[in-house]
C-alpha atoms as a PDB file:
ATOM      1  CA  UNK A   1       0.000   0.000   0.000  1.00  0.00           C
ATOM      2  CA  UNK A   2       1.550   3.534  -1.041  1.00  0.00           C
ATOM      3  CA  UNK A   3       1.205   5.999   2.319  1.00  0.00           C
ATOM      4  CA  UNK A   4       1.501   9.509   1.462  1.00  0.00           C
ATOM      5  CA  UNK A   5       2.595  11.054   4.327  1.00  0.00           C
ATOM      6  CA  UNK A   6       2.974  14.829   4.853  1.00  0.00           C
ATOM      7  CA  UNK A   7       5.403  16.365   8.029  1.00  0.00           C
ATOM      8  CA  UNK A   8       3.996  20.003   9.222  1.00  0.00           C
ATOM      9  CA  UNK A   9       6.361  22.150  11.010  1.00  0.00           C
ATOM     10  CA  UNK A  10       9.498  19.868  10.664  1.00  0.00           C
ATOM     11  CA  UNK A  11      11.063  17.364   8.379  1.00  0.00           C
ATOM     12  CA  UNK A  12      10.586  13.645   9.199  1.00  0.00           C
ATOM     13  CA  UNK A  13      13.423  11.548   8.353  1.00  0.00           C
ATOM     14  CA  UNK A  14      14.009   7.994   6.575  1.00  0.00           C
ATOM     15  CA  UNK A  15      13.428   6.080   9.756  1.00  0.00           C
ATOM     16  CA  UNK A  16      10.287   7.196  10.746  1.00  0.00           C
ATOM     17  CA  UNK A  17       8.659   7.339   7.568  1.00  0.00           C
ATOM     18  CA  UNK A  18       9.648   3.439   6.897  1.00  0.00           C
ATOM     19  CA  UNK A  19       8.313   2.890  10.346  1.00  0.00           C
ATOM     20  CA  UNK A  20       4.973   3.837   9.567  1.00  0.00           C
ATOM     21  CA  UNK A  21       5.113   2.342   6.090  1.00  0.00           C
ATOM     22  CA  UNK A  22       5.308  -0.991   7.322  1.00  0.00           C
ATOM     23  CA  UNK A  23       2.644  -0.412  10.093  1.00  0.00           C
ATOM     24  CA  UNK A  24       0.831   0.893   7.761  1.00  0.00           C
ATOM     25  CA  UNK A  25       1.572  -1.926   5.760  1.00  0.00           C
ATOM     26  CA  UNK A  26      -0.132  -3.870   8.001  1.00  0.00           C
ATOM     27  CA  UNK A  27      -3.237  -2.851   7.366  1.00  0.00           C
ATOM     28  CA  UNK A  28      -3.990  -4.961   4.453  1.00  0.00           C
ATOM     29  CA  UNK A  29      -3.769  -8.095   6.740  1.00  0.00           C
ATOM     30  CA  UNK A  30      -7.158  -6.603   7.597  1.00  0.00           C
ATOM     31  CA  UNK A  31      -8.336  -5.496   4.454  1.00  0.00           C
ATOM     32  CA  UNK A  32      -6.985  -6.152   1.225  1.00  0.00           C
ATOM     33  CA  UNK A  33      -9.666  -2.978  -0.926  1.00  0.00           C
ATOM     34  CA  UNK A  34      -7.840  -0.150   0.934  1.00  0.00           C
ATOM     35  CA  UNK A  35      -7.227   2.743  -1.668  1.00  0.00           C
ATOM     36  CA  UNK A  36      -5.103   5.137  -0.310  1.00  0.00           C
ATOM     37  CA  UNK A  37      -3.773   6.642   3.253  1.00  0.00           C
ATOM     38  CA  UNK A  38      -2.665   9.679   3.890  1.00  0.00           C
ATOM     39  CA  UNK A  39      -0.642  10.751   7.037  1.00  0.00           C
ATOM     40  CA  UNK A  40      -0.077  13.810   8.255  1.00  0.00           C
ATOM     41  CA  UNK A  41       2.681  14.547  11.252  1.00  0.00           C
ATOM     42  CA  UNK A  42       2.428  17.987  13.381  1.00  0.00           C
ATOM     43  CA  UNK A  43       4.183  19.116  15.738  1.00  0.00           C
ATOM     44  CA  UNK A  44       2.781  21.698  18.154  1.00  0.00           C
ATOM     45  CA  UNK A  45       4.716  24.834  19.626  1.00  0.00           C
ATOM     46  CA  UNK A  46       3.613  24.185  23.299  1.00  0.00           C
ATOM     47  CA  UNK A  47       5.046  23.007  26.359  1.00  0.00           C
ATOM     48  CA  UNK A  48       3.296  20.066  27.014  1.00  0.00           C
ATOM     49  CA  UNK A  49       5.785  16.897  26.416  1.00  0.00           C
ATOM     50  CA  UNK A  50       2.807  14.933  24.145  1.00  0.00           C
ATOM     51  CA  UNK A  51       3.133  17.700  21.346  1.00  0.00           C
ATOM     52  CA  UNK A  52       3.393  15.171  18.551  1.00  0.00           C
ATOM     53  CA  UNK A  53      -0.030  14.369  16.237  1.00  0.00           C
ATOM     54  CA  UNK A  54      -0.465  11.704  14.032  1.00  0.00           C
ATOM     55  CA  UNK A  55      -3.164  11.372  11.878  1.00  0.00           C
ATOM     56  CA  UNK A  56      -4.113   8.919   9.321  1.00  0.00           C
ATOM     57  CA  UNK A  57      -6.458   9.082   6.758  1.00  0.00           C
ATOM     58  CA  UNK A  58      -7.643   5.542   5.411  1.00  0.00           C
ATOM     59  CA  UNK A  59      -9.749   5.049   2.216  1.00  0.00           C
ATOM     60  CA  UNK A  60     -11.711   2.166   0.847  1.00  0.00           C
ATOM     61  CA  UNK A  61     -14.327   2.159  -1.493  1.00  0.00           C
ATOM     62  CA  UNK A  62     -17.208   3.715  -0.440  1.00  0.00           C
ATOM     63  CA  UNK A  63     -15.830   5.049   2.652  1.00  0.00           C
ATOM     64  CA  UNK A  64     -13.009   6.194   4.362  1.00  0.00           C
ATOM     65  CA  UNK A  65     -11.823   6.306   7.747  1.00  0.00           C
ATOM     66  CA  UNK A  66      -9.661   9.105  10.104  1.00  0.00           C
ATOM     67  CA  UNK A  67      -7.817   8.676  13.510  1.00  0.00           C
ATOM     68  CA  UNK A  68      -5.955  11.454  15.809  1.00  0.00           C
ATOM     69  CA  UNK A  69      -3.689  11.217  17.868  1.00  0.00           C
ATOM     70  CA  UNK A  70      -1.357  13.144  20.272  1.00  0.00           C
ATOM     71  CA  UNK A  71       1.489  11.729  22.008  1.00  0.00           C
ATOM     72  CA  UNK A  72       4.939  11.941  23.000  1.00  0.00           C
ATOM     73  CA  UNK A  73       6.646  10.515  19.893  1.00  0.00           C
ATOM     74  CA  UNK A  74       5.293   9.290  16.419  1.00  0.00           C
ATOM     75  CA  UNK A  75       5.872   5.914  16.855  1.00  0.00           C
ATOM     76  CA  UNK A  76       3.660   5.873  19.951  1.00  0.00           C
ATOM     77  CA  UNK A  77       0.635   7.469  17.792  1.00  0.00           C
ATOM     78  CA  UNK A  78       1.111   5.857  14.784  1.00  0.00           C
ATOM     79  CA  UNK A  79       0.724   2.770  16.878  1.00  0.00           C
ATOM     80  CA  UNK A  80      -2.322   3.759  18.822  1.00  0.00           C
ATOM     81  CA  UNK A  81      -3.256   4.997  15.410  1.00  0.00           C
ATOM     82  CA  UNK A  82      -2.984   2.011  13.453  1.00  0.00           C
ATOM     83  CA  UNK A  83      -4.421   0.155  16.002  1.00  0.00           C
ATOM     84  CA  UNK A  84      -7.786   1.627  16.155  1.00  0.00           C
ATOM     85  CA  UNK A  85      -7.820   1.815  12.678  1.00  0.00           C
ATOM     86  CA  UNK A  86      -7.439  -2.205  12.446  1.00  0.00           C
ATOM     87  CA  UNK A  87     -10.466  -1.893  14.937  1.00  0.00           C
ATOM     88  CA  UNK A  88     -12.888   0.248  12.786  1.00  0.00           C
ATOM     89  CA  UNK A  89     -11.644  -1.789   9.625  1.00  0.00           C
ATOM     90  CA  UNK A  90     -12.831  -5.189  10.981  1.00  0.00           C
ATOM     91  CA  UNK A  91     -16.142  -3.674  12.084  1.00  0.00           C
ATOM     92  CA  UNK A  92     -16.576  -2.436   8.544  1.00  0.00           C
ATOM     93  CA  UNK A  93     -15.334  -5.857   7.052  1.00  0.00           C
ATOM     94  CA  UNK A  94     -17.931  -7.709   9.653  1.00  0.00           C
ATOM     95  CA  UNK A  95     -20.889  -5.177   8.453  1.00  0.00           C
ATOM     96  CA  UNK A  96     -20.171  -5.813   5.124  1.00  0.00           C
ATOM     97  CA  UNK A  97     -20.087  -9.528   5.552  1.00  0.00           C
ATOM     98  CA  UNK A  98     -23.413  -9.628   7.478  1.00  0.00           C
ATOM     99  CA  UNK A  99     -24.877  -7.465   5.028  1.00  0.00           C
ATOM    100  CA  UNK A 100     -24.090 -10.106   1.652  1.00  0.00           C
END
């Protein structure tokens, strides 16, 4: 799955942005019809130590789903991220399954 992912306020390096590729990638273990995902990573100018968003973007046809999160580091909220997008994907998979 191609993950466009966008860095506000700061340049992400090679590291990170193969780390949440291959979370990412993981995904499609769930559901194989995903489109595209977009990711956006923001960092805010405060003083609070969980200044880091992640938020993901995840499209499949005829509907698309979006998670937030703020945390101390990316890898933390793409995580948490990923991981309740796994959740709504199944639902959607198990809806569609009843539904046929």
């Amino acid at each position: 799955m191609k993950v466009n992912t966008q860095s506000v306020n700061f340049t992400a390096d090679t590291t990170l942005l193969d780390f949440i590729q291959k979370r990412m990638d993981k995904l499609d273990m769930f559901y194989d019809k995903i489109i595209q995902s977009d990711v956006y990573l923001k960092v805010e100018n405060t003083s609070d130590k969980e200044n880091k968003i992640f938020e993901a973007k995840v499209s499949v046809p005829g509907d698309s789903f979006v998670v937030k999160k703020q945390c101390k580091t990316f890898e933390e909220g793409a995580d948490a991220a990923i991981a309740s997008l796994g959740r709504q994907i199944k639902k959607r998979k198990e809806k569609l399954r009843s539904h046929s």
